[in-house]
Protein backbone atom coordinates (compact mmCIF):
# COMPACT_ATOMS: atom_id res chain seq x y z
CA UNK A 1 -35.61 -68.34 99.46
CA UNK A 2 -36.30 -69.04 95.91
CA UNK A 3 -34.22 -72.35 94.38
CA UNK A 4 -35.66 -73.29 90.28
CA UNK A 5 -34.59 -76.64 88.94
CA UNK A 6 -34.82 -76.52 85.28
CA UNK A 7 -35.81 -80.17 84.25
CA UNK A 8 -33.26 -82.60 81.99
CA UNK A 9 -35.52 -82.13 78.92
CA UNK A 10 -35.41 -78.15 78.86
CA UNK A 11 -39.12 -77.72 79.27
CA UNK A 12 -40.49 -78.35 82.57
CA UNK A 13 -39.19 -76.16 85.74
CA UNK A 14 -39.81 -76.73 89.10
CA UNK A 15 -39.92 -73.51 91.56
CA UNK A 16 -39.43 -74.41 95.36
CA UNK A 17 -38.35 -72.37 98.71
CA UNK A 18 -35.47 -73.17 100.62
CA UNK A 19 -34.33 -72.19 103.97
CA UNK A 20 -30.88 -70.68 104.62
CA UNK A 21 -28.24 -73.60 105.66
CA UNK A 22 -30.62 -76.23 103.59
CA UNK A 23 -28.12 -78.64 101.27
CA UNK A 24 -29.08 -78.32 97.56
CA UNK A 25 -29.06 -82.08 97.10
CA UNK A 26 -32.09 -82.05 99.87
CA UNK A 27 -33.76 -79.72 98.81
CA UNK A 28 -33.94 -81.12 94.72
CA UNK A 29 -34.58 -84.81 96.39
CA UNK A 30 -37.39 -83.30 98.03
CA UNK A 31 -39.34 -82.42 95.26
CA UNK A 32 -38.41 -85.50 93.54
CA UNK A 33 -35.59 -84.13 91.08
CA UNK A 34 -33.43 -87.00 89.52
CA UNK A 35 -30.00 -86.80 91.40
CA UNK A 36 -29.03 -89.79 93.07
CA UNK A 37 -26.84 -88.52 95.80
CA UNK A 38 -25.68 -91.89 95.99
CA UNK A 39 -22.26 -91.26 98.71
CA UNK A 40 -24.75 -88.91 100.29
CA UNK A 41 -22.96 -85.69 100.46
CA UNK A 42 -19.74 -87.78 101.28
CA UNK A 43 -18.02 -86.35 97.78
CA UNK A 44 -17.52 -89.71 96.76
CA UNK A 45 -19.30 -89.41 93.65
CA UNK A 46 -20.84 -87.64 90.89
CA UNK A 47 -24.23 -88.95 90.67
CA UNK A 48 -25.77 -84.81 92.41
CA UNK A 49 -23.60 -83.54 89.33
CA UNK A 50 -26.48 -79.97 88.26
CA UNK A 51 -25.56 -77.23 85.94
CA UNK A 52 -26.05 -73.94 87.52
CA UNK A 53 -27.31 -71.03 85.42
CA UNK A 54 -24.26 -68.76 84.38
CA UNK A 55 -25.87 -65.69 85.84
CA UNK A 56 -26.05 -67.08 89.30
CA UNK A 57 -22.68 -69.36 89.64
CA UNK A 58 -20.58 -66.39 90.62
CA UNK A 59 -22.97 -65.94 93.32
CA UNK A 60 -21.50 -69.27 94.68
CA UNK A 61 -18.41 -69.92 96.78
CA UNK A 62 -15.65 -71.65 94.69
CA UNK A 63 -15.60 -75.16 94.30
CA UNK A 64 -13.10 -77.29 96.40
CA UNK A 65 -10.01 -79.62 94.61
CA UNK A 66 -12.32 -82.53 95.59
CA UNK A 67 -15.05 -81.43 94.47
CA UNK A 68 -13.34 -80.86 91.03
CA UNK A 69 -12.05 -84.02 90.79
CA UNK A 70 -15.65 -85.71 91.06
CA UNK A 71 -16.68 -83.21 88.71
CA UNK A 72 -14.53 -84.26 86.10
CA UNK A 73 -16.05 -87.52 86.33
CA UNK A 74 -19.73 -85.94 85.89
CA UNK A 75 -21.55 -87.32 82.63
CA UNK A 76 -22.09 -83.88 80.32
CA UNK A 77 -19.87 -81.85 82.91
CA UNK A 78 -19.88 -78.21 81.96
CA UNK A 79 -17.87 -74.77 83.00
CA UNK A 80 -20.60 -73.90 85.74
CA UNK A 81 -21.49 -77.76 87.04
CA UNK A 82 -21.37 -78.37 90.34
CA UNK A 83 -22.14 -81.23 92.70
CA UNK A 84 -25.35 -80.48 95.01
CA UNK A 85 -24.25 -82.01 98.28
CA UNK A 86 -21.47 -78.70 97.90
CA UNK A 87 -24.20 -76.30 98.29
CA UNK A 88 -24.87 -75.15 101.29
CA UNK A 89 -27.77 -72.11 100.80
CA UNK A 90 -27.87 -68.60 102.22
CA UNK A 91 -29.94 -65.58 101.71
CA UNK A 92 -27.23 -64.08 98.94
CA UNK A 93 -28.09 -67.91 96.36
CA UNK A 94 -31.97 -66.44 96.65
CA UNK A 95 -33.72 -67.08 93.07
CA UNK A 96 -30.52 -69.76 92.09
CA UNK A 97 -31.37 -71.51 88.83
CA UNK A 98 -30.02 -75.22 88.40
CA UNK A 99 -29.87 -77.06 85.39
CA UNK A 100 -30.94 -81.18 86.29
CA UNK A 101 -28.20 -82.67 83.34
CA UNK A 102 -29.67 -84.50 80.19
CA UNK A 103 -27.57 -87.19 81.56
CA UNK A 104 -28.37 -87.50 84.92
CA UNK A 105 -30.02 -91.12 85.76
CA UNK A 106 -31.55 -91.94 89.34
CA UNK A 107 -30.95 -95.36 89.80
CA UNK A 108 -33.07 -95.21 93.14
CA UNK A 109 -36.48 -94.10 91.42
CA UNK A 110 -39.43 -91.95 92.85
CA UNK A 111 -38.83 -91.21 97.09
């Protein structure tokens, strides 16, 4: 499957493929997108915080309390943010568009 990451500045994009039950937050780390992940998928913090495009966050299941709550401490947090480690893909996210934040900051560098 199809997952775009749509790069802080507005300009650059980033097209990858994804398999079914891969975690977002993997999948951006793997080609080298700026979210920390730092509780790694724990829910702990905010630092996988991505926009997803309006046309596609329906497609997604709804966000747990927790998950809200870290949310509200995302930097630039918007109606359709969401924190990667929460996304688990299947074949009905295919062609998902994410937004990487202006505001995001990887504290960890390059991998």
């Amino acid at each position: 499957m199809r997952v775009t990451f749509i790069h802080a500045d507005g300009k650059g994009r980033t097209e990858t493929e994804a398999n079914a039950g891969d975690v977002l937050l993997d999948v951006a780390q793997a080609h080298l997108m700026p979210l920390e992940g730092t509780c790694e998928g724990q829910m702990a913090c905010s630092t996988c915080h991505v926009i997803v495009a309006k046309a596609d966050f329906d497609r997604l299941p709804p966000a747990s309390e927790e998950e809200e709550d870290m949310l509200d401490l995302a930097a630039g947090a918007r109606r359709t943010s969401r924190l990667a480690c929460q996304i688990v893909l299947t074949g009905d996210l295919d062609g998902l568009t994410v937004h990487i934040p202006a505001e995001s900051r990887n504290m960890q560098g390059p991998r």
